[in-house]
C-alpha atoms as a PDB file:
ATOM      1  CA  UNK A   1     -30.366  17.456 -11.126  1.00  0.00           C
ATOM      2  CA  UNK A   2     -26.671  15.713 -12.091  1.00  0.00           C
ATOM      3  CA  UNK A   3     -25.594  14.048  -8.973  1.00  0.00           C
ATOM      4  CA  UNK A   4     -22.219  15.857  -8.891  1.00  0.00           C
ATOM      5  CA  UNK A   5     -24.007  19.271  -8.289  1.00  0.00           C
ATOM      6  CA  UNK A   6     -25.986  17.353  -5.550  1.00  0.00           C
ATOM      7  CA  UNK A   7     -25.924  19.049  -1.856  1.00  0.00           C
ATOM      8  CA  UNK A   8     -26.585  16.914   0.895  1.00  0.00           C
ATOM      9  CA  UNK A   9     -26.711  19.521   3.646  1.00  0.00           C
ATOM     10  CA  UNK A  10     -28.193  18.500   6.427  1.00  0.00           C
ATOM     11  CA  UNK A  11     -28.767  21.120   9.427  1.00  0.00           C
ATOM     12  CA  UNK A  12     -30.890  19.491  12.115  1.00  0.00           C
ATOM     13  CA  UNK A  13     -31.749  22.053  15.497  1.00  0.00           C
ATOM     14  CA  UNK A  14     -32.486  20.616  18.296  1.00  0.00           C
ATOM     15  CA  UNK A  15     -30.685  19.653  21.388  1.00  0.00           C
ATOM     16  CA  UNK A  16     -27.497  17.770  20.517  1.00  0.00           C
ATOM     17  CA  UNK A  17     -26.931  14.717  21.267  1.00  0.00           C
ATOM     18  CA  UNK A  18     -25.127  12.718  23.673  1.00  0.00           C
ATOM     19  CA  UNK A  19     -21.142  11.804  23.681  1.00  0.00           C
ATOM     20  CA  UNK A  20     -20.098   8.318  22.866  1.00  0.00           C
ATOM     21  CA  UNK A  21     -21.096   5.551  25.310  1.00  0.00           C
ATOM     22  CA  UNK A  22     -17.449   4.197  24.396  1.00  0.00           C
ATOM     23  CA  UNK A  23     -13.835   5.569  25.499  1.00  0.00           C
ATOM     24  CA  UNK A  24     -11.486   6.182  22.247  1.00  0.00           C
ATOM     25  CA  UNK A  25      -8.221   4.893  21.537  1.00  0.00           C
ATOM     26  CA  UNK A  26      -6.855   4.574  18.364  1.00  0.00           C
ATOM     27  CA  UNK A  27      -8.565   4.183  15.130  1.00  0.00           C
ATOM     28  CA  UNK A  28     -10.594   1.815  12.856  1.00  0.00           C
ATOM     29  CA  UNK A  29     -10.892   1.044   9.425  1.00  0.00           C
ATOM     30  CA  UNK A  30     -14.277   0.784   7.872  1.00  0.00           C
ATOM     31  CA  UNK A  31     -15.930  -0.407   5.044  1.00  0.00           C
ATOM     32  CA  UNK A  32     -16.821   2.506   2.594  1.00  0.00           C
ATOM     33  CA  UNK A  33     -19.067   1.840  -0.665  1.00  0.00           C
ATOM     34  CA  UNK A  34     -18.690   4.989  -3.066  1.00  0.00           C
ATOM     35  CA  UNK A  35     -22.424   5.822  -4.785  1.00  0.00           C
ATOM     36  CA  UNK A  36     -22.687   7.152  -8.501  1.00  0.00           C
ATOM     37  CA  UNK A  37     -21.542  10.855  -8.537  1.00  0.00           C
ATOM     38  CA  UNK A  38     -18.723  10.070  -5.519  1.00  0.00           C
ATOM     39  CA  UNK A  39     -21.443   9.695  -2.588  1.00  0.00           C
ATOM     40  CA  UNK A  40     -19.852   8.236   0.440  1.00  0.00           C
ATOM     41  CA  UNK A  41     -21.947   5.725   2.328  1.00  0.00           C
ATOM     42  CA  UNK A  42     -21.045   3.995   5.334  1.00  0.00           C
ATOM     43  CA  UNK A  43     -22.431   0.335   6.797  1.00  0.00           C
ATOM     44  CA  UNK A  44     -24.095   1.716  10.149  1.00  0.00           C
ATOM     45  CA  UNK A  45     -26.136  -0.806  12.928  1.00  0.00           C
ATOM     46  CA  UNK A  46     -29.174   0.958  14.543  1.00  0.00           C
ATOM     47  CA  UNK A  47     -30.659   0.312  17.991  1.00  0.00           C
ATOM     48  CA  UNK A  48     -28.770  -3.496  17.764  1.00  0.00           C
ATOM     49  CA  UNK A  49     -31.815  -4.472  15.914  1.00  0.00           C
ATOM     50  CA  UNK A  50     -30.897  -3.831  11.484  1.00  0.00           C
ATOM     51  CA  UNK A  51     -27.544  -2.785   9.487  1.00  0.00           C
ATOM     52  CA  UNK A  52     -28.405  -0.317   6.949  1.00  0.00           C
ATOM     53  CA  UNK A  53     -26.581   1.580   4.564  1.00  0.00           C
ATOM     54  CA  UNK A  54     -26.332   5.569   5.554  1.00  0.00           C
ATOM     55  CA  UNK A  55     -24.819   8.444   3.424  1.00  0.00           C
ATOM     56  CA  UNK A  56     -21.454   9.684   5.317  1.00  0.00           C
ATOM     57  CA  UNK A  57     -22.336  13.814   4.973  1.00  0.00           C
ATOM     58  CA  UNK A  58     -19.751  15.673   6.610  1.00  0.00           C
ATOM     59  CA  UNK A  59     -21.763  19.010   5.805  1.00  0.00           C
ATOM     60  CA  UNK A  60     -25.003  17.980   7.329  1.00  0.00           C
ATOM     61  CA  UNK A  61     -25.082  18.372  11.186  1.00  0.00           C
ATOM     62  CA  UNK A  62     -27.086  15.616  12.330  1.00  0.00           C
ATOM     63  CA  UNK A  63     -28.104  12.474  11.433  1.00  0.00           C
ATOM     64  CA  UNK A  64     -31.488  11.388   9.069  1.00  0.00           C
ATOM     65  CA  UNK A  65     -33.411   8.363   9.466  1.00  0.00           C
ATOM     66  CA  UNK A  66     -35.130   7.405   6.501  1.00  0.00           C
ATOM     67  CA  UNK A  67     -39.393   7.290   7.419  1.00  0.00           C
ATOM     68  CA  UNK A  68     -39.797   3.299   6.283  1.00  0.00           C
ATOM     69  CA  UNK A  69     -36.296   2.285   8.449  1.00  0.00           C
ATOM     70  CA  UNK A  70     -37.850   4.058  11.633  1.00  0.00           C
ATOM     71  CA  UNK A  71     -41.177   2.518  10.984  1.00  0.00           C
ATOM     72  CA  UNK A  72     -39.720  -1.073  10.625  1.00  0.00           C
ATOM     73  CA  UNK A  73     -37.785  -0.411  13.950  1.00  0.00           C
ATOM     74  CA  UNK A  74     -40.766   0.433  15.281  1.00  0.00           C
ATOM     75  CA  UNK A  75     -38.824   3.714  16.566  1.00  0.00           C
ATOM     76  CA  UNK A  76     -41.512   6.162  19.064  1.00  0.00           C
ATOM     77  CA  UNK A  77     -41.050  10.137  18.233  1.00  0.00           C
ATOM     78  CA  UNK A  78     -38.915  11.786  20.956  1.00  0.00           C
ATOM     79  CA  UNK A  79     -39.471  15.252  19.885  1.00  0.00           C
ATOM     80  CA  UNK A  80     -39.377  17.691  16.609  1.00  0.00           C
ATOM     81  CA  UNK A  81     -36.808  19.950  15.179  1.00  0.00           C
ATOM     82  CA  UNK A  82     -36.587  21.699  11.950  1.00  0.00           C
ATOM     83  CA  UNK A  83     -34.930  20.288   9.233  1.00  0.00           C
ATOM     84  CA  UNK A  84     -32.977  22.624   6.849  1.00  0.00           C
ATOM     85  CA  UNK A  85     -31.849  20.900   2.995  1.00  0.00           C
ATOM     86  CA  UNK A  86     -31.365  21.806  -0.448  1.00  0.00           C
ATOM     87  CA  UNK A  87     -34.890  21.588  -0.817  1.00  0.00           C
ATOM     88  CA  UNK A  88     -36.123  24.081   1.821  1.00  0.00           C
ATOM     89  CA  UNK A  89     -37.086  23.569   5.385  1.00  0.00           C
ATOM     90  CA  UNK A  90     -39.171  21.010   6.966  1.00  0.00           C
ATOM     91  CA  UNK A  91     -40.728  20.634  10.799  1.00  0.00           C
ATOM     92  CA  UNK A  92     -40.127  16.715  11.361  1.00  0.00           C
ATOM     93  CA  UNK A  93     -39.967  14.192  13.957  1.00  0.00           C
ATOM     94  CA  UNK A  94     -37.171  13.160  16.082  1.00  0.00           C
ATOM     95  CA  UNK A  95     -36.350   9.332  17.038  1.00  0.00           C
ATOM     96  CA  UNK A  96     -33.878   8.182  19.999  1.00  0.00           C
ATOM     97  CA  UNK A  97     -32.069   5.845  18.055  1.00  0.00           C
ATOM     98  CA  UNK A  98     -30.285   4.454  21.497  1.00  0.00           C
ATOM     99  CA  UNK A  99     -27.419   3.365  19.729  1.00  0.00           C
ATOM    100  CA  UNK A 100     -26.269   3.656  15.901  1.00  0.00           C
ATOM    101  CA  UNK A 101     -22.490   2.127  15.116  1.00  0.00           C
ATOM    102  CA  UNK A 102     -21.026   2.714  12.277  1.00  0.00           C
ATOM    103  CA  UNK A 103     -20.166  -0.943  11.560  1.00  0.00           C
ATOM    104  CA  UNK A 104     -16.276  -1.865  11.896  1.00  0.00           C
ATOM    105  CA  UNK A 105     -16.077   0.991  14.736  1.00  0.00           C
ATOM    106  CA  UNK A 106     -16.204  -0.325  17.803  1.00  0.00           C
ATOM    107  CA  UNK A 107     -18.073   2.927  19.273  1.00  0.00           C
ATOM    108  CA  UNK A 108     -21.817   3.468  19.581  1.00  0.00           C
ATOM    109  CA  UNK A 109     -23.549   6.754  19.733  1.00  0.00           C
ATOM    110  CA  UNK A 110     -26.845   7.642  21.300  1.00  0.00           C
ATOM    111  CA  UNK A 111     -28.119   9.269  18.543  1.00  0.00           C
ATOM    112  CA  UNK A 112     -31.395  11.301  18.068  1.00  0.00           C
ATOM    113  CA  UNK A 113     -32.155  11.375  14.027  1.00  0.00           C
ATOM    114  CA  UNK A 114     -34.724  13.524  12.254  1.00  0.00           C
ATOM    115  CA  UNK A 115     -36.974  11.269  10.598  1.00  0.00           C
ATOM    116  CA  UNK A 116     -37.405  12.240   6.715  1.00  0.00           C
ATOM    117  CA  UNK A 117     -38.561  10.840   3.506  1.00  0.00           C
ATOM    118  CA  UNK A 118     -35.426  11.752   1.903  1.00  0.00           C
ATOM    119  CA  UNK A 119     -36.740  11.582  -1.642  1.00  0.00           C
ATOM    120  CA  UNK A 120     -33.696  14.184  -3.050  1.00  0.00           C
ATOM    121  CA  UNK A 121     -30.623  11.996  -1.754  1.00  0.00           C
ATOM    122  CA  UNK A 122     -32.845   8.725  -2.301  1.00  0.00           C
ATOM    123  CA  UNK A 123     -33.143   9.726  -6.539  1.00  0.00           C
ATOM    124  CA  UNK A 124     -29.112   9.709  -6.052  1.00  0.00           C
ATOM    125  CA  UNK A 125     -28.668   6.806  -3.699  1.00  0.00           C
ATOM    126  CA  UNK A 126     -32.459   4.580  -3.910  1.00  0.00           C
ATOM    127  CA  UNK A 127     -30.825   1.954  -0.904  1.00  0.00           C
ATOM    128  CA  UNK A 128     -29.583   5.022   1.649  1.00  0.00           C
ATOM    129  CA  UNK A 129     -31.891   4.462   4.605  1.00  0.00           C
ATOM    130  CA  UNK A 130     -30.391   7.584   6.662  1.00  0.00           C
ATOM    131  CA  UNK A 131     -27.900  10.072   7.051  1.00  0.00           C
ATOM    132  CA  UNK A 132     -24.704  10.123   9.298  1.00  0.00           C
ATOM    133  CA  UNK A 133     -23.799  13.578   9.912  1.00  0.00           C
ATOM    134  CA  UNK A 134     -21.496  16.061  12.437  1.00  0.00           C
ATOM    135  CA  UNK A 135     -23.346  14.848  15.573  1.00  0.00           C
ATOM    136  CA  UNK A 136     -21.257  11.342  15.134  1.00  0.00           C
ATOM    137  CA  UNK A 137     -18.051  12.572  12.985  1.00  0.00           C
ATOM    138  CA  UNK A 138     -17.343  15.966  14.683  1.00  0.00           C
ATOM    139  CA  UNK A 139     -15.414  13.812  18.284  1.00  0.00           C
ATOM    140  CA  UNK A 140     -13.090  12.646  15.917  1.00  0.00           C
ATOM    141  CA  UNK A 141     -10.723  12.351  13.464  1.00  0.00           C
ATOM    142  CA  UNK A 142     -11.794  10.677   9.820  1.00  0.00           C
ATOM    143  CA  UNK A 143     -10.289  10.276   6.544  1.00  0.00           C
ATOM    144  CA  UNK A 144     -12.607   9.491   3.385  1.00  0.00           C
ATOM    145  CA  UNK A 145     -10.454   7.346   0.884  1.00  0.00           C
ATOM    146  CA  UNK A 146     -12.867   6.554  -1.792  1.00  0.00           C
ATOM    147  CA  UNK A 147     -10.263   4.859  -3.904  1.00  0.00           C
ATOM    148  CA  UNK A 148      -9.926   2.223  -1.311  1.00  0.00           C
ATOM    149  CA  UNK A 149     -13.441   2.688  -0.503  1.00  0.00           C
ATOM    150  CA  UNK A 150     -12.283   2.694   3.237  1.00  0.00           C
ATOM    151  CA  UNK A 151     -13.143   5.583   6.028  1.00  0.00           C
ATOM    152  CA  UNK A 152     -10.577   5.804   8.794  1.00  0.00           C
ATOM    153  CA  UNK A 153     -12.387   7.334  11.967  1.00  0.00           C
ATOM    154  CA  UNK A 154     -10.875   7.400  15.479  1.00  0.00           C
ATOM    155  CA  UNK A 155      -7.960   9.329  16.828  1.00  0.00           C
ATOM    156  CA  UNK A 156      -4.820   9.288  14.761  1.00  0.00           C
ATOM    157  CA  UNK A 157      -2.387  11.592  13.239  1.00  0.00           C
ATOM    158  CA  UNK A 158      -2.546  13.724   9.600  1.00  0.00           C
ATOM    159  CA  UNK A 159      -1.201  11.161   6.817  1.00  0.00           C
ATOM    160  CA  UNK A 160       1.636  12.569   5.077  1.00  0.00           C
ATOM    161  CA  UNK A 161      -0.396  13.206   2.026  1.00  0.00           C
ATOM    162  CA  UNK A 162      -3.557  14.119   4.048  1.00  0.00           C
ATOM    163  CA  UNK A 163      -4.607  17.480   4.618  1.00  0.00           C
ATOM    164  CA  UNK A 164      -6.031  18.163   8.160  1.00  0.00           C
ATOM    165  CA  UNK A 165      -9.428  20.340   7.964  1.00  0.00           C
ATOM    166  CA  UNK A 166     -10.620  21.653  11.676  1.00  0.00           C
ATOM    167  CA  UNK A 167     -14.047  22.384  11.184  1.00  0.00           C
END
């Protein structure tokens, strides 16, 4: 499949999770490294314990932990949900990740990820050890600049030559 017809569509049910731990003010400017075919990924921290390097997917609504990262964190399931992707449906584990940062943004989320092997984003991105989705982005406002290779997340106003999307 040609990465630029790939769909990383994430739709996680289960309870959502929890609001940020941290007041915002302002906004940050992160690091942003652009993957073959224009995939965003973003340096995130999980549980204070490993940096890792997750794909930024505004279309998927929760987060994805990769199955090795979660083992290596030695992460306990704290539930199930169903997992719906471009490659069909999937019952899979859930892991409290206590806190996942995207790193640069001073704001930590108490996250709980689906645990998946991810073997249709990993053929596009092999080092992607998760998935940031809707459950961290949705609070706030963020601008992608891939040309910069920055992500601006936070509160702030439209740029002039921005175009503001409410989802």
């Amino acid at each position: 499949m040609p990465s630029t017809l790939l769909l990383l569509l994430t739709l996680l049910t289960a309870n959502a999770g929890a609001l940020p731990t941290q007041p915002v003010g302002g906004a940050s400017e992160c690091r942003l490294r652009i993957a073959a075919g224009g995939i965003p990924l973003v340096r995130v921290r999980v549980t204070s314990q490993r940096d890792a390097w997750f794909v930024l997917d505004t279309g998927a609504s929760g987060t994805t932990i990769h199955v090795e990262l979660a083992k290596r964190l030695g992460l306990p399931p704290s539930g199930a949900a169903r997992l719906h992707t471009v490659e069909g449906t999937a019952q899979v584990t859930t892991v409290r990740l206590g806190t996942l940062t995207i790193v640069g943004w001073p704001v930590a989320h108490d996250v709980h990820a689906a645990v998946h092997d991810m073997a249709l984003v990993r053929q596009a991105v092999p080092d992607a050890e998760g998935i940031v989705g809707q459950d961290v982005l949705a609070p706030y406002d963020y601008l992608i600049d891939p040309r910069r290779g920055r992500l601006t997340i936070g509160r702030f106003s439209a740029p002039r030559a921005g175009v503001r999307v409410p989802l």
